[in-house]
Protein backbone atom coordinates (compact mmCIF):
# COMPACT_ATOMS: atom_id res chain seq x y z
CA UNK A 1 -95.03 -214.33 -67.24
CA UNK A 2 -96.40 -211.94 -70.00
CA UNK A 3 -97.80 -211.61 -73.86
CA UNK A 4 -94.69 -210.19 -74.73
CA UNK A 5 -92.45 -212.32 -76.67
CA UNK A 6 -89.53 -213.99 -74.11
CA UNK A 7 -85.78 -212.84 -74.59
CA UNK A 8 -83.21 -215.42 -75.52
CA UNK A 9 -82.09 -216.12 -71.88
CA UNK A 10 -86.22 -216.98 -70.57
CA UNK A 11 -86.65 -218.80 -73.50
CA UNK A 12 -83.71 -221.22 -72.66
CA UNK A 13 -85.12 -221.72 -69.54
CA UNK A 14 -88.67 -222.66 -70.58
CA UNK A 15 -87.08 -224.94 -73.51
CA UNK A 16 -85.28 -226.82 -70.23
CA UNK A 17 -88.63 -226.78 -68.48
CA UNK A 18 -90.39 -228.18 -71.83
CA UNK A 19 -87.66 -231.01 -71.96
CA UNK A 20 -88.11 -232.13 -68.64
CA UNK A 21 -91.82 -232.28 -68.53
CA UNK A 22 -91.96 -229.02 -66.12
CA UNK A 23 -93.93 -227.07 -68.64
CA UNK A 24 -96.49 -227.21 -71.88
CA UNK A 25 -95.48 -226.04 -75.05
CA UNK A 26 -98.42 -224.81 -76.65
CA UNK A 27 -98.27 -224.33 -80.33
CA UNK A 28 -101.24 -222.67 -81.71
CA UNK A 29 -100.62 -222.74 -85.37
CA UNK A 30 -102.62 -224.40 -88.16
CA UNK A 31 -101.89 -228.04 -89.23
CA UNK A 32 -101.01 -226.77 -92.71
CA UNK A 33 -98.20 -224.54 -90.36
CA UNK A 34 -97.31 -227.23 -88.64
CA UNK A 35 -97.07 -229.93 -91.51
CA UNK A 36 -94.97 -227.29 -93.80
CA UNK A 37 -92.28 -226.34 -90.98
CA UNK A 38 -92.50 -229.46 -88.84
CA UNK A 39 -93.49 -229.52 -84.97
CA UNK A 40 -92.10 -230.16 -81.84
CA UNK A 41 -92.83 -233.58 -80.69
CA UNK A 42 -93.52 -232.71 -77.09
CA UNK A 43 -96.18 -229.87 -77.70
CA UNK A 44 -99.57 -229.48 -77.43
CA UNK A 45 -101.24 -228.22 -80.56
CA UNK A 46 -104.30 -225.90 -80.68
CA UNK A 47 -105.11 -224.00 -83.14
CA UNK A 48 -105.54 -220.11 -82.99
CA UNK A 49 -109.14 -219.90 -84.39
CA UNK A 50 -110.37 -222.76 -81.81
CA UNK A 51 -109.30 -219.59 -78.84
CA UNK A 52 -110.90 -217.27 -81.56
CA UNK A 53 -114.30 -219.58 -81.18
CA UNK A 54 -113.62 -219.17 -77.39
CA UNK A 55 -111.98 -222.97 -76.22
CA UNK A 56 -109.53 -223.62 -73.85
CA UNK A 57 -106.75 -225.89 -73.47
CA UNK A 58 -107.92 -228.80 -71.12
CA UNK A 59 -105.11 -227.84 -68.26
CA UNK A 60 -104.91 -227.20 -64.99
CA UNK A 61 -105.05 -223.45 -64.50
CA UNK A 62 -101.43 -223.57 -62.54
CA UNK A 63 -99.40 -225.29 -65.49
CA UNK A 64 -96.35 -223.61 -66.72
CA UNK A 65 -97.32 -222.52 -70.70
CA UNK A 66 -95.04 -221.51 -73.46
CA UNK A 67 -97.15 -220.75 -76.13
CA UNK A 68 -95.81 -220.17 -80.00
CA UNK A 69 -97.33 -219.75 -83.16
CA UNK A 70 -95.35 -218.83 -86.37
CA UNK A 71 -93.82 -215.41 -85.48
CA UNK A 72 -95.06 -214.79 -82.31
CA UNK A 73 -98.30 -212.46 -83.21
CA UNK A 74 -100.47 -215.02 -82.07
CA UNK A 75 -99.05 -217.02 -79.45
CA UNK A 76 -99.03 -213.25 -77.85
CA UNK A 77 -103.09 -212.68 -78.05
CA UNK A 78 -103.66 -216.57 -76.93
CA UNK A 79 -101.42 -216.17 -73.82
CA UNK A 80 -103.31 -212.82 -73.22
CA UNK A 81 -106.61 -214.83 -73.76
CA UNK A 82 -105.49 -217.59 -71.32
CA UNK A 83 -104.36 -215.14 -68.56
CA UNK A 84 -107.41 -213.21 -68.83
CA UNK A 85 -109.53 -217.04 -67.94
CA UNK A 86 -107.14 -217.75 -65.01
CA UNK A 87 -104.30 -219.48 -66.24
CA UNK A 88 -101.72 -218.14 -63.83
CA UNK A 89 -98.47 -218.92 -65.83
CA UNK A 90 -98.51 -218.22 -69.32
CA UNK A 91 -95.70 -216.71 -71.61
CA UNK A 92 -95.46 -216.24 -75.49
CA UNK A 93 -92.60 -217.91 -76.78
CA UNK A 94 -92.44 -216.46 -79.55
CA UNK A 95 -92.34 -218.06 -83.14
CA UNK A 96 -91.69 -221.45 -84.37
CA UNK A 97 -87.99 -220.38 -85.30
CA UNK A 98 -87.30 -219.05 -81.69
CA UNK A 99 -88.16 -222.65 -80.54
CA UNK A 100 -86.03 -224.40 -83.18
CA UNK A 101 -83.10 -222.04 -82.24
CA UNK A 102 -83.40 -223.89 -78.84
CA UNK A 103 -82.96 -227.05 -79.92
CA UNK A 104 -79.83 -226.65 -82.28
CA UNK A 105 -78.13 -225.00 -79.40
């Protein structure tokens, strides 16, 4: 799993994994983000500055992450950030659109 954003085919995958509880979804935009183009139920939000201020998600260092932000700019630096602490499987998703793509199939 890298920074990189995912290609269409991984990121079908990790949207199954998401569904069925296999993975995190880890959206790291602001609430403002969030509250203007909605959310996905099942993720975990953090926001960007709080990995800026140097926290970490609360997670077993083994989970399977998907992490997304808007466009994909900093979902990629926070999945570099969580690798570099020990997380071993950690991908960017991409942005927020990617992830809605998913759902309508």
């Amino acid at each position: 799993m890298n920074d990189k954003k995912m290609t269409l085919e991984n990121r079908q995958k990790a949207y199954q994994q998401v569904m069925n509880g296999e993975a995190i979804l880890l959206d790291v935009r602001t609430e403002w983000e969030r509250n203007e183009d909605g959310f996905e139920q099942k993720s975990l939000h953090m926001d960007y500055e709080l990995f800026t201020e140097g926290k970490l998600p609360d997670l077993p260092k083994d989970t399977i992450i998907y992490a997304h932000c808007k466009s994909g700019g900093r979902s990629g630096i926070v999945a570099h950030v969580l690798k570099a602490h020990g997380f071993k499987y950690v991908s960017n998703l991409g942005g927020f659109d990617d992830w809605t793509a998913l759902k309508k199939g």
